[in-house]
C-alpha atoms as a PDB file:
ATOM      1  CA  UNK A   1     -46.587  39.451  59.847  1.00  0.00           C
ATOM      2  CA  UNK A   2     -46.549  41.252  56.788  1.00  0.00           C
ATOM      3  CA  UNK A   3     -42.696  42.115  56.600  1.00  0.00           C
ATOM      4  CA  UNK A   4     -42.437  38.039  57.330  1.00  0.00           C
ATOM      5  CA  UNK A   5     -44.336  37.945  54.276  1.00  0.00           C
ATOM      6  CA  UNK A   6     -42.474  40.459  52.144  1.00  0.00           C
ATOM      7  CA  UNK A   7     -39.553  38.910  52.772  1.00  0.00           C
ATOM      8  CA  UNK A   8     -40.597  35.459  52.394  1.00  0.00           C
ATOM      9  CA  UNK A   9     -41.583  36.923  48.419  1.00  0.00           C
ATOM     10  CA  UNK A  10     -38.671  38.187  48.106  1.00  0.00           C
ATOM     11  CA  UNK A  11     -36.733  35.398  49.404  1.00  0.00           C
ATOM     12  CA  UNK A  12     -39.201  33.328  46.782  1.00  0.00           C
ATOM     13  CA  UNK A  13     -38.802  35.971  43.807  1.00  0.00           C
ATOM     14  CA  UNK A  14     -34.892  35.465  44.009  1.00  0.00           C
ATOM     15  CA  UNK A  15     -34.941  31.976  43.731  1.00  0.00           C
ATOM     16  CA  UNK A  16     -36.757  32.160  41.249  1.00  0.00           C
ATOM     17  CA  UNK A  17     -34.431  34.383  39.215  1.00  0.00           C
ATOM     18  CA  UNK A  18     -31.482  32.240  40.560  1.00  0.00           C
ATOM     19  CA  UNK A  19     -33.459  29.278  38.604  1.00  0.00           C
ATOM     20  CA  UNK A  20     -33.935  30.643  35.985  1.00  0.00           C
ATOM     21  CA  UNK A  21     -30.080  32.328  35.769  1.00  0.00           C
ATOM     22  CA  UNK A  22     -29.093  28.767  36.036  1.00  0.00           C
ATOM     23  CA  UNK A  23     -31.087  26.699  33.631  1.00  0.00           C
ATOM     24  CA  UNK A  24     -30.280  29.654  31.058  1.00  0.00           C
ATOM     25  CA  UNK A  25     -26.554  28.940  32.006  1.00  0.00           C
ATOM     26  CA  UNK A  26     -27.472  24.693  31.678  1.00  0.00           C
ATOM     27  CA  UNK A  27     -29.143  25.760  28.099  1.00  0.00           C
ATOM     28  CA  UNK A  28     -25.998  27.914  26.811  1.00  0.00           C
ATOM     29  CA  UNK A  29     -23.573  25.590  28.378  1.00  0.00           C
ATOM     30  CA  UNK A  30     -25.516  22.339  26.714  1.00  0.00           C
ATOM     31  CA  UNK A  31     -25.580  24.671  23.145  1.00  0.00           C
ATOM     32  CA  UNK A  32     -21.426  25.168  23.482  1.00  0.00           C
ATOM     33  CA  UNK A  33     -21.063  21.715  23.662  1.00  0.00           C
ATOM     34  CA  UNK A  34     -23.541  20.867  20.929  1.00  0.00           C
ATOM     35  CA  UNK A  35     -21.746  23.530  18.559  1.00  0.00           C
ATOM     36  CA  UNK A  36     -18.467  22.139  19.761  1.00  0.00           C
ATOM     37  CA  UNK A  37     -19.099  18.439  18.572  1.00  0.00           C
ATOM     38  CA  UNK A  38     -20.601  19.952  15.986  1.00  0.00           C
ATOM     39  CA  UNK A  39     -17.470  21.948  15.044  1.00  0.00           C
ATOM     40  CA  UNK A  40     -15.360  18.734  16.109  1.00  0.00           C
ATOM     41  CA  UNK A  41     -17.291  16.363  13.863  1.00  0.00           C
ATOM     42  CA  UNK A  42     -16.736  19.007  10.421  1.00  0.00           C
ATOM     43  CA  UNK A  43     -13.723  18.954  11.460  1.00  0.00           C
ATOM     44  CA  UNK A  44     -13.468  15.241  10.677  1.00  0.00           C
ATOM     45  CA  UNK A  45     -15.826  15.451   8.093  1.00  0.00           C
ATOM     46  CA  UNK A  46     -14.729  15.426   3.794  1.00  0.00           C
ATOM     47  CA  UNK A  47     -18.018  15.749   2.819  1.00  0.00           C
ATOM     48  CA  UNK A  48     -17.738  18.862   1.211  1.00  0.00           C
ATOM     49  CA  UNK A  49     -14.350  17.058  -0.404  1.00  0.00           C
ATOM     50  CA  UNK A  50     -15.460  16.313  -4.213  1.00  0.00           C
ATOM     51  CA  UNK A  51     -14.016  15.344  -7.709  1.00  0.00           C
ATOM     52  CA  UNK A  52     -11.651  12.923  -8.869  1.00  0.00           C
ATOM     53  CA  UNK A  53      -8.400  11.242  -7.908  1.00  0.00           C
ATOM     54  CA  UNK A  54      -6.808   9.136 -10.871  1.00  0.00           C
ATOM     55  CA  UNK A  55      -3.788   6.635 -10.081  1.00  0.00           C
ATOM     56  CA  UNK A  56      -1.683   4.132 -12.666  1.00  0.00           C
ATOM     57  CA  UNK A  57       0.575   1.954 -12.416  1.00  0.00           C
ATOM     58  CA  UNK A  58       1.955  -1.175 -10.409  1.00  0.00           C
ATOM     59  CA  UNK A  59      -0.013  -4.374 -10.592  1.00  0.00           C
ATOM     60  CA  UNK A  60       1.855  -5.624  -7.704  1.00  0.00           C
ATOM     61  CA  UNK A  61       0.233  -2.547  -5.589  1.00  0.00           C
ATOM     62  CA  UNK A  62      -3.467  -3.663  -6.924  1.00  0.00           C
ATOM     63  CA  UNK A  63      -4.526  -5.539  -2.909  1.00  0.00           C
ATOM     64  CA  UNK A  64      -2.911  -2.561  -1.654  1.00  0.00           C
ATOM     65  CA  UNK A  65      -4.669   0.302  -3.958  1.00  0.00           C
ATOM     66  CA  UNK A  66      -7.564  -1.523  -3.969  1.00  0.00           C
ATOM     67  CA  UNK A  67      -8.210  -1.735  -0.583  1.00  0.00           C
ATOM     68  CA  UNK A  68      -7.055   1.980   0.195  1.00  0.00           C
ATOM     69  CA  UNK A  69      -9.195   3.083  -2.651  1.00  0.00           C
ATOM     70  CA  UNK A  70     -12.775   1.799  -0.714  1.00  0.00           C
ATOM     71  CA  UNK A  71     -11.913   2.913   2.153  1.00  0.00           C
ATOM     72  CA  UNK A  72     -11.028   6.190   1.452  1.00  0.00           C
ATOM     73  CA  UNK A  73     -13.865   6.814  -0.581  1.00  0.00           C
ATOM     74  CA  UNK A  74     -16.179   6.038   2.302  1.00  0.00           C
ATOM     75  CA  UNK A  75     -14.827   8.943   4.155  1.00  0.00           C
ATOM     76  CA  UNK A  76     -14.910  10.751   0.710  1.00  0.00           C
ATOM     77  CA  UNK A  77     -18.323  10.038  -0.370  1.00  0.00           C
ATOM     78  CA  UNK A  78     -18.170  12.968  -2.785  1.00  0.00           C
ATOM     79  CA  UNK A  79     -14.948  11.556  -4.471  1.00  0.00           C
ATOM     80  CA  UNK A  80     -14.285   8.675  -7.171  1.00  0.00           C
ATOM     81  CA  UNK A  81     -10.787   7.347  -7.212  1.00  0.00           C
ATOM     82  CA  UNK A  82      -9.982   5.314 -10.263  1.00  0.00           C
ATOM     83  CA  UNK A  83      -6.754   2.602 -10.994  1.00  0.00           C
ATOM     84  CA  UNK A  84      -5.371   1.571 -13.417  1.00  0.00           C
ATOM     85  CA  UNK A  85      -2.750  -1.246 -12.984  1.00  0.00           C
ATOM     86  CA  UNK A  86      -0.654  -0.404 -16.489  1.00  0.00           C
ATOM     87  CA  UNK A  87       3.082  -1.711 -14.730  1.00  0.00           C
ATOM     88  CA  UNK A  88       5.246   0.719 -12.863  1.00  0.00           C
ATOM     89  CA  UNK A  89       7.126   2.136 -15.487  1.00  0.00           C
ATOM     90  CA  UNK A  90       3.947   3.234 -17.310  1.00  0.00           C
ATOM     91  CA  UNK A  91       2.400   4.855 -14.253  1.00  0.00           C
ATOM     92  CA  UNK A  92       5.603   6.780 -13.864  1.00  0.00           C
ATOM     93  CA  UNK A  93       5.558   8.141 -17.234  1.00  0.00           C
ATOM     94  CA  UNK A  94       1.997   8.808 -16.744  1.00  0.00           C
ATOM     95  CA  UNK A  95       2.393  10.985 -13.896  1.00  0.00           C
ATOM     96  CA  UNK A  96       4.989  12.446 -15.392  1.00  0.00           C
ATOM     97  CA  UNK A  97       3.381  13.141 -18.079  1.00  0.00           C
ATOM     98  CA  UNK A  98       0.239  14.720 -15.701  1.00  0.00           C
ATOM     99  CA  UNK A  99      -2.295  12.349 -17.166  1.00  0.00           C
ATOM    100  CA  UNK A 100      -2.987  10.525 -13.717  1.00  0.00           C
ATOM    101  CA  UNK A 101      -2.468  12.042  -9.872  1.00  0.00           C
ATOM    102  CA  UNK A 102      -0.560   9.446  -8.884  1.00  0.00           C
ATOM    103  CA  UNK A 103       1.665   6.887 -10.191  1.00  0.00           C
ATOM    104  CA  UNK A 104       2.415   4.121  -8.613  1.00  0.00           C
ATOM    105  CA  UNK A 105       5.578   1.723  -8.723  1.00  0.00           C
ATOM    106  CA  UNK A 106       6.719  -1.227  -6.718  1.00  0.00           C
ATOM    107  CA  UNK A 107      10.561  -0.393  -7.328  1.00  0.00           C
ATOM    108  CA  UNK A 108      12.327   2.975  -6.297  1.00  0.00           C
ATOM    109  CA  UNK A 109      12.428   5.604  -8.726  1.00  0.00           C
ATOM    110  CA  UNK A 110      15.542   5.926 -11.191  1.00  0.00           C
ATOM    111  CA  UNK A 111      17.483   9.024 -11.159  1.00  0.00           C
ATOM    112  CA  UNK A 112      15.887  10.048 -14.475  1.00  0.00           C
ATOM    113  CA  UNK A 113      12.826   9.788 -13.315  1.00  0.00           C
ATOM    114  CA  UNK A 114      13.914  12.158 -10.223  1.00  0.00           C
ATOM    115  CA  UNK A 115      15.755  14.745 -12.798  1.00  0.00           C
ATOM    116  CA  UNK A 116      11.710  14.841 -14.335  1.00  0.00           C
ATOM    117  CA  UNK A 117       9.930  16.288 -11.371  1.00  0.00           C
ATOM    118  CA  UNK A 118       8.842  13.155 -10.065  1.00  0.00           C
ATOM    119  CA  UNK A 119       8.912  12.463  -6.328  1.00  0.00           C
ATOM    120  CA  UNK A 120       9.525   9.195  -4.371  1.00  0.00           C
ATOM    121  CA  UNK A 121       6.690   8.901  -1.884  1.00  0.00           C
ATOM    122  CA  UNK A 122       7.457   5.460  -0.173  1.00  0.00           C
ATOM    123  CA  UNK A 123       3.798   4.542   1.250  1.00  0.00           C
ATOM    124  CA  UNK A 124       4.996   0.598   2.278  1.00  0.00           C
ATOM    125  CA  UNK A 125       7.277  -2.323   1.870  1.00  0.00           C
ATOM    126  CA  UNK A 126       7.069  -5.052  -0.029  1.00  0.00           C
ATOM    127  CA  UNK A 127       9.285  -8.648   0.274  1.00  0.00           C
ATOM    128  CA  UNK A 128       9.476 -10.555  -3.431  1.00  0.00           C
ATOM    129  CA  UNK A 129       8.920 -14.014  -2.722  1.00  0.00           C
ATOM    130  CA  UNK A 130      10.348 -16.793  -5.367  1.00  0.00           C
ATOM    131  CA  UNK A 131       7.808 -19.243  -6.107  1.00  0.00           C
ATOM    132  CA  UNK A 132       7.570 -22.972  -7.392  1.00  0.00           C
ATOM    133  CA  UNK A 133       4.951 -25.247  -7.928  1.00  0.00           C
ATOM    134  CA  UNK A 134       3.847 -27.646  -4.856  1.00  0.00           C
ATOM    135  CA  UNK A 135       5.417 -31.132  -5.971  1.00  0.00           C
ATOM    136  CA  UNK A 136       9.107 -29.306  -6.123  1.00  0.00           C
ATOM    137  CA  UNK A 137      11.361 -31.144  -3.776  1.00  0.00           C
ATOM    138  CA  UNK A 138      13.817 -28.315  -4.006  1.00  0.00           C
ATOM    139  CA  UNK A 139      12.583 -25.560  -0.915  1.00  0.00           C
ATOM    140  CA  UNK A 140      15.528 -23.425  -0.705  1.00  0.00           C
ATOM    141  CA  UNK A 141      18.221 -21.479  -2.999  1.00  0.00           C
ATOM    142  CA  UNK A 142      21.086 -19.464  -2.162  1.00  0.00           C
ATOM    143  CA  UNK A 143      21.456 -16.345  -4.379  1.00  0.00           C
ATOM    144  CA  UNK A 144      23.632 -17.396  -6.557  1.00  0.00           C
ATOM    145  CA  UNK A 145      22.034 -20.494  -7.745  1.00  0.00           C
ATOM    146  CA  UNK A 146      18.770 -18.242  -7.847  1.00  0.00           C
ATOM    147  CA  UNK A 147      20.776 -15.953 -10.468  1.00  0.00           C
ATOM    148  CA  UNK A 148      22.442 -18.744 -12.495  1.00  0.00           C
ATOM    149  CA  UNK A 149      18.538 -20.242 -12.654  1.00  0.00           C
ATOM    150  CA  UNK A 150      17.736 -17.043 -14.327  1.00  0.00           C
ATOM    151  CA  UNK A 151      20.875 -16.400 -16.458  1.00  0.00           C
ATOM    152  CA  UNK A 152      20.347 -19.948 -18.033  1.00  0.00           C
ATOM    153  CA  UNK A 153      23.125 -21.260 -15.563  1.00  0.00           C
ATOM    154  CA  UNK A 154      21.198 -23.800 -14.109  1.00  0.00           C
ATOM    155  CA  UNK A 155      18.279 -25.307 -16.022  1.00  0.00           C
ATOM    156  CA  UNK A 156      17.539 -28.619 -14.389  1.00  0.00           C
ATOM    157  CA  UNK A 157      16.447 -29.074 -10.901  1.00  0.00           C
ATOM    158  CA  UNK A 158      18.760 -32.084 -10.564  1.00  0.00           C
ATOM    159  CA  UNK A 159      21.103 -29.331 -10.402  1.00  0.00           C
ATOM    160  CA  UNK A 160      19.912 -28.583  -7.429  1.00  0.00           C
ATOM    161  CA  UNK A 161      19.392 -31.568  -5.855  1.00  0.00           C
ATOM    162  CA  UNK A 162      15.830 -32.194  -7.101  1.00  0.00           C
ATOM    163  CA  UNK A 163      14.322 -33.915  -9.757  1.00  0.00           C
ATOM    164  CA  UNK A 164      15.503 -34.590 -13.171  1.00  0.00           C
ATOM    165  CA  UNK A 165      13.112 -32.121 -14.416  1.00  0.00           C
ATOM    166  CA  UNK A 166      13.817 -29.102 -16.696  1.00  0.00           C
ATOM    167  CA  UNK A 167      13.549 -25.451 -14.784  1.00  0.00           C
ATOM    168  CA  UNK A 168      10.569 -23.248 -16.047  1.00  0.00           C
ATOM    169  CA  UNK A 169      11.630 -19.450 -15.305  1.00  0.00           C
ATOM    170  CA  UNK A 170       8.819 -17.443 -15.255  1.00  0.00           C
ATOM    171  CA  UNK A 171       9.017 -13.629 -14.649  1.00  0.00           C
ATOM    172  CA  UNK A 172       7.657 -10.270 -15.554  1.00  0.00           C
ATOM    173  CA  UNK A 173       7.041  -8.154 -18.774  1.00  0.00           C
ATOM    174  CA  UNK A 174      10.274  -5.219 -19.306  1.00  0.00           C
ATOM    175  CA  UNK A 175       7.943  -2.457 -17.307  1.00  0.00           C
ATOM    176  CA  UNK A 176       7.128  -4.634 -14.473  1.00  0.00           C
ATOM    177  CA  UNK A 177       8.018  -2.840 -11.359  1.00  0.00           C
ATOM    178  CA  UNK A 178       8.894  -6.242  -9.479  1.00  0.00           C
ATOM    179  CA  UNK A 179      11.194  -7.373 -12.289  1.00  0.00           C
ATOM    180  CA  UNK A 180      13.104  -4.305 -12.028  1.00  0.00           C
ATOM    181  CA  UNK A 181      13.345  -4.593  -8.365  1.00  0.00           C
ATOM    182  CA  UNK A 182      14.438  -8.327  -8.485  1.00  0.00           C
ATOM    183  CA  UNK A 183      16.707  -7.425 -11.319  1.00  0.00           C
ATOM    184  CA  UNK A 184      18.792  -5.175  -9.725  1.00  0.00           C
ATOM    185  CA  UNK A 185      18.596  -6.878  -6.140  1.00  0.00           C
ATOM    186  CA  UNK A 186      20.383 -10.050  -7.931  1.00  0.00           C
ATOM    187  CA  UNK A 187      22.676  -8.028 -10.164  1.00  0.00           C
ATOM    188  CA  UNK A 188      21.327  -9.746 -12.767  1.00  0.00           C
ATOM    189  CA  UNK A 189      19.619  -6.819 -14.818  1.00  0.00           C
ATOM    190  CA  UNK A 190      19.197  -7.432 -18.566  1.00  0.00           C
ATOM    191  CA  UNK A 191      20.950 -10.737 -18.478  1.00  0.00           C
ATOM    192  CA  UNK A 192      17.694 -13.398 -17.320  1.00  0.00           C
ATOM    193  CA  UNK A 193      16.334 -15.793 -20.027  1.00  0.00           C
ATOM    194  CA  UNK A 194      12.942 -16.257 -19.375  1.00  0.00           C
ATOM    195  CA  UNK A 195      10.339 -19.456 -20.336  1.00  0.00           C
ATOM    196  CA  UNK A 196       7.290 -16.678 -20.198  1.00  0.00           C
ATOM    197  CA  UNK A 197       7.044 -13.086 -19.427  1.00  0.00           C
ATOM    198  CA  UNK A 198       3.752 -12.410 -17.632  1.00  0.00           C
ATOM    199  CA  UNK A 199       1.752  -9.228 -17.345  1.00  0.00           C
ATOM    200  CA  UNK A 200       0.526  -9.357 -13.513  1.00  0.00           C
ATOM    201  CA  UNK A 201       1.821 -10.597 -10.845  1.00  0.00           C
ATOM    202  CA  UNK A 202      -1.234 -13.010 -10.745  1.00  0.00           C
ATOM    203  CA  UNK A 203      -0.639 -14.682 -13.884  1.00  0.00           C
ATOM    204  CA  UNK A 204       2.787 -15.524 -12.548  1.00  0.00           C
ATOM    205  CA  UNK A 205       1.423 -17.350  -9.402  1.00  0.00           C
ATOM    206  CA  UNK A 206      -1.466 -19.194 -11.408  1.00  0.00           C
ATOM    207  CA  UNK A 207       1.352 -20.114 -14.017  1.00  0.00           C
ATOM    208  CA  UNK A 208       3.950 -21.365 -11.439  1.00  0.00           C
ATOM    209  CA  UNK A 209       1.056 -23.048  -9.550  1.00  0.00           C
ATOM    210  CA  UNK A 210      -0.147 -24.938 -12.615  1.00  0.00           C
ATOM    211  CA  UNK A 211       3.299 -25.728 -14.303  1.00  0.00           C
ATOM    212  CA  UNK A 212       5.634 -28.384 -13.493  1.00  0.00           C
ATOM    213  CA  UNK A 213       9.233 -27.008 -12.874  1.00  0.00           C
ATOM    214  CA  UNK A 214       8.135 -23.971 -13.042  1.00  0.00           C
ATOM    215  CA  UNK A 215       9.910 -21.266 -10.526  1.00  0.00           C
ATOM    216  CA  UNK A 216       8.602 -17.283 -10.469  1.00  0.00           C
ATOM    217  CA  UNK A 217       8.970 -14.111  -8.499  1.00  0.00           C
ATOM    218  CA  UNK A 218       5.851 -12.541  -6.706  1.00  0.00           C
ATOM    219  CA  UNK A 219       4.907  -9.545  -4.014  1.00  0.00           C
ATOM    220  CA  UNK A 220       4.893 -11.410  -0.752  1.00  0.00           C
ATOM    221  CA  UNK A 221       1.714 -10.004   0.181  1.00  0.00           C
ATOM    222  CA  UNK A 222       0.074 -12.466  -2.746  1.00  0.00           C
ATOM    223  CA  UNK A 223       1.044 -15.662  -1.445  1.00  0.00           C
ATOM    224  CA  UNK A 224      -1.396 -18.677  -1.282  1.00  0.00           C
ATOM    225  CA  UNK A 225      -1.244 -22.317  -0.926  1.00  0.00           C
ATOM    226  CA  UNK A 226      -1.483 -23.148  -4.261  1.00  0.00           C
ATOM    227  CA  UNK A 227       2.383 -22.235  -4.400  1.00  0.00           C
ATOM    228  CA  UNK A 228       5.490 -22.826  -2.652  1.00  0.00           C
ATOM    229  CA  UNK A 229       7.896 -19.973  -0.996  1.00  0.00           C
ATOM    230  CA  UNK A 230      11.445 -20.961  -1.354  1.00  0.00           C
ATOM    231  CA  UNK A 231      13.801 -19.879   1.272  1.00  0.00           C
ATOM    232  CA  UNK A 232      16.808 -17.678  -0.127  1.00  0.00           C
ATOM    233  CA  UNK A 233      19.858 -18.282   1.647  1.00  0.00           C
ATOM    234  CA  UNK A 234      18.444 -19.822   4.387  1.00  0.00           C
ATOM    235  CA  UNK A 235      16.349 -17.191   5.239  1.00  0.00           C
ATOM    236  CA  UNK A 236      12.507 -17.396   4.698  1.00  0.00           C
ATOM    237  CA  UNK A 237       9.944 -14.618   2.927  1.00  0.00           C
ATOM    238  CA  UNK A 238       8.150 -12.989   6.204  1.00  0.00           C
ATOM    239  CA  UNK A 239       7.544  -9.377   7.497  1.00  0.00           C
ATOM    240  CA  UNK A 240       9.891 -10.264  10.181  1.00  0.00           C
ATOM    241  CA  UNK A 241      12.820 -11.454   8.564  1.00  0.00           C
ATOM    242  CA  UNK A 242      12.728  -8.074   6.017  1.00  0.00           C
ATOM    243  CA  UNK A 243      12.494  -5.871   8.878  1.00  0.00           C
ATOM    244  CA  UNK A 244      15.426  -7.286  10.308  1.00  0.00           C
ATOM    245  CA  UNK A 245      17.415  -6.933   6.851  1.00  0.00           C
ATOM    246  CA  UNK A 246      17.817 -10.605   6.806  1.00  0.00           C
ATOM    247  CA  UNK A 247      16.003 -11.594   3.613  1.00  0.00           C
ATOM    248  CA  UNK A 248      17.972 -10.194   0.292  1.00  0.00           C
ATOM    249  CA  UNK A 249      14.319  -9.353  -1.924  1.00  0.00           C
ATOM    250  CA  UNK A 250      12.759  -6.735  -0.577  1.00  0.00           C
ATOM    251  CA  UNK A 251      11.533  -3.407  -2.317  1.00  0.00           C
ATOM    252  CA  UNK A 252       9.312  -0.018  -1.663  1.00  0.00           C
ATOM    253  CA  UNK A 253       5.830   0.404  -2.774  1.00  0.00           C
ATOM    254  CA  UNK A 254       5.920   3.763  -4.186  1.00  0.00           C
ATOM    255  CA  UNK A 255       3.261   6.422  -4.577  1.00  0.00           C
ATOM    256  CA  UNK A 256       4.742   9.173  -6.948  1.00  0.00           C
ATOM    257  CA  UNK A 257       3.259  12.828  -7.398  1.00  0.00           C
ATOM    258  CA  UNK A 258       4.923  14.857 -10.115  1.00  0.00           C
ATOM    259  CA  UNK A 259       6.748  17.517  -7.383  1.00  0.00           C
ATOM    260  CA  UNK A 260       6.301  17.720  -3.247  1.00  0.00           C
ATOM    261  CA  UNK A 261       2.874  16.326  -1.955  1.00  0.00           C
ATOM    262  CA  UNK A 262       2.379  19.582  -0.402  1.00  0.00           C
ATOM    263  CA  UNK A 263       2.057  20.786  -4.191  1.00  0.00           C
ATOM    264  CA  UNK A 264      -0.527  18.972  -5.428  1.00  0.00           C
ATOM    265  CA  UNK A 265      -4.451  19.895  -5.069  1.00  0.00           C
ATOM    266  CA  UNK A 266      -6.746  18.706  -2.186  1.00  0.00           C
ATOM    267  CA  UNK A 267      -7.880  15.596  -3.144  1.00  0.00           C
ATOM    268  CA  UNK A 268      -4.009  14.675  -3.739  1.00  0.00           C
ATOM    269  CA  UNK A 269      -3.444  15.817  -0.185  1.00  0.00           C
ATOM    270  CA  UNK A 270      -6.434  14.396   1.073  1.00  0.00           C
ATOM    271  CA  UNK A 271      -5.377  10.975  -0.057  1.00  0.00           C
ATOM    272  CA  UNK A 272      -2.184  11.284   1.491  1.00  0.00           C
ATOM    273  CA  UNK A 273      -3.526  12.081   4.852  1.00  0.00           C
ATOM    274  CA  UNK A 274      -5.437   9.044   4.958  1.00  0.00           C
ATOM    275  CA  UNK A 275      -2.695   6.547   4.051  1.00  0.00           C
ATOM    276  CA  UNK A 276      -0.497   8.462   6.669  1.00  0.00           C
ATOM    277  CA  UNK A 277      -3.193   8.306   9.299  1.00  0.00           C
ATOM    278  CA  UNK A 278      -3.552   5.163  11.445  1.00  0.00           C
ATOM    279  CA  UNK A 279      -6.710   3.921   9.683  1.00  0.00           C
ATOM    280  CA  UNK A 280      -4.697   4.775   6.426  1.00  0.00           C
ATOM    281  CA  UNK A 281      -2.034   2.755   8.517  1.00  0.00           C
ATOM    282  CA  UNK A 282      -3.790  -0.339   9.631  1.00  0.00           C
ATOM    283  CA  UNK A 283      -4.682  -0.840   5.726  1.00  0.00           C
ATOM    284  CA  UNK A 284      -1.145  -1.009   4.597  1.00  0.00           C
ATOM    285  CA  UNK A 285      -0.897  -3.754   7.318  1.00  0.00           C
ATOM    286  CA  UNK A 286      -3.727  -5.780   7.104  1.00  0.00           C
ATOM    287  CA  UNK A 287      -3.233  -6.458   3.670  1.00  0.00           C
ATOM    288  CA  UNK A 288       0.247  -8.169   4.619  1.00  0.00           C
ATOM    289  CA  UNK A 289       2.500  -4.955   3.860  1.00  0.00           C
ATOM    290  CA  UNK A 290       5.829  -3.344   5.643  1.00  0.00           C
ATOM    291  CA  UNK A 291       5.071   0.251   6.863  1.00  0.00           C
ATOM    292  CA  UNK A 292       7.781   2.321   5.921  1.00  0.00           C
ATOM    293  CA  UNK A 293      10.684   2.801   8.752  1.00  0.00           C
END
């Protein structure tokens, strides 16, 4: 009776141990993965990420900038990123000039501007749309009449087969990123003659909207109905028909660093993280933007 009952303490003091073996094993384990999520979510974490990212330049890239801007600085709560939307030749020369991180330009950079340091970080695609006012009859151009509208060629829309009504060319100011770009896309650069030259690409959709006969050039991702979207030879303005290589006006949206990304500080890096990740991603989209090929 008594070894039955040594044993049976035994038996009892083991299990015991056993117990407690495992729920120290269950505590460790449950620590590792604590510290591991832990670890995973400072990993993901910016945090510690603080100062100040500075960008100038295209006001075509102001939906785009804007909206990359908020959301970045919500996972960069200890970081302020300011815009300014000066044109893109003036955020070029800003960067250049290392008075803002980033400059940004909705036309691809010259050679010059290459020679300087400058790098061509392509960050989307744009489409230009042309633009007239609602009550135009005339819906479609080829190319060439769109040139001889802006060369003085063509100044009635009875020309066209519209209206006897004189042709209103609205475009850009000289720095304008999206001039540039639908300068040199029609081979027409230096030669337009232009009603009004217009500081943002806003003013040149409220002024098309508002004027009779009135034709302009705009970022696609802009449109509204207050406007019409002409069709250039035959093809229409959409995401689609520039990713094929159908539709002749289309240009990069360009965020320049003066030398490599991998150059520049944190922040700089930080930013460029984002709008390669897929949240960075599913920005450039949603606000009606080509990603880059």
């Amino acid at each position: 009776m008594k070894n039955r009952m040594k044993k049976l303490l035994v038996l009892a003091t083991a299990a015991t141990m056993m117990t407690a073996a495992f729920t120290g094993c269950g505590s460790s384990s449950d620590g590792a993965d604590n510290n591991a999520d832990n670890s995973a979510d400072e990993g993901t974490s910016n945090e510690n990420l603080s100062g100040s990212l500075s960008l100038a330049g295209s006001t075509s890239m102001e939906k785009l900038c804007e909206a990359l801007k908020e959301s970045f600085m919500e996972k960069n709560p200890g970081v302020t990123v300011t815009v300014e939307y000066t044109g893109s030749g003036s955020g070029i020369e800003s960067v250049s000039a290392g008075s803002v991180d980033i400059g940004d330009s909705s036309r691809a950079l010259t050679d010059d501007e290459k020679a300087n340091g400058v790098e061509e970080n392509i960050v989307a695609i744009d489409g230009i749309a042309v633009i007239t006012d609602k009550d135009n009859s005339v819906t479609e151009l080829t190319s060439d009449d769109l040139k001889k509208i802006y060369t003085g060629e063509i100044s009635n829309w009875k020309d066209l087969g519209g209206k006897d009504e004189a042709i209103v060319a609205i475009g850009r100011e000289a720095a304008s990123g999206t001039r540039g770009a639908f300068e040199e896309l029609l081979d027409v650069k230096d030669q337009c003659k232009y009603a009004q030259e217009l500081d943002s690409t806003g003013a040149v959709l409220a002024k098309v909207g508002s004027t009779p006969g009135a034709i302009g050039y705009v970022s696609l991702d802009v449109l509204d109905d207050t406007v019409t979207a002409m069709k250039i030879d035959g093809v229409e303005a959409t995401e689609e028909n520039i990713v094929a290589g159908k539709y002749l006006l289309s240009r990069p949206f360009v965020m320049a660093t003066k030398g490599k990304i991998g150059e520049q500080n944190d922040i700089v890096k930080a930013w460029f993280d984002y709008v390669n990740s897929d949240e960075g991603q599913a920005v450039i989209k949603k606000v009606g933007l080509i990603l880059p090929q």
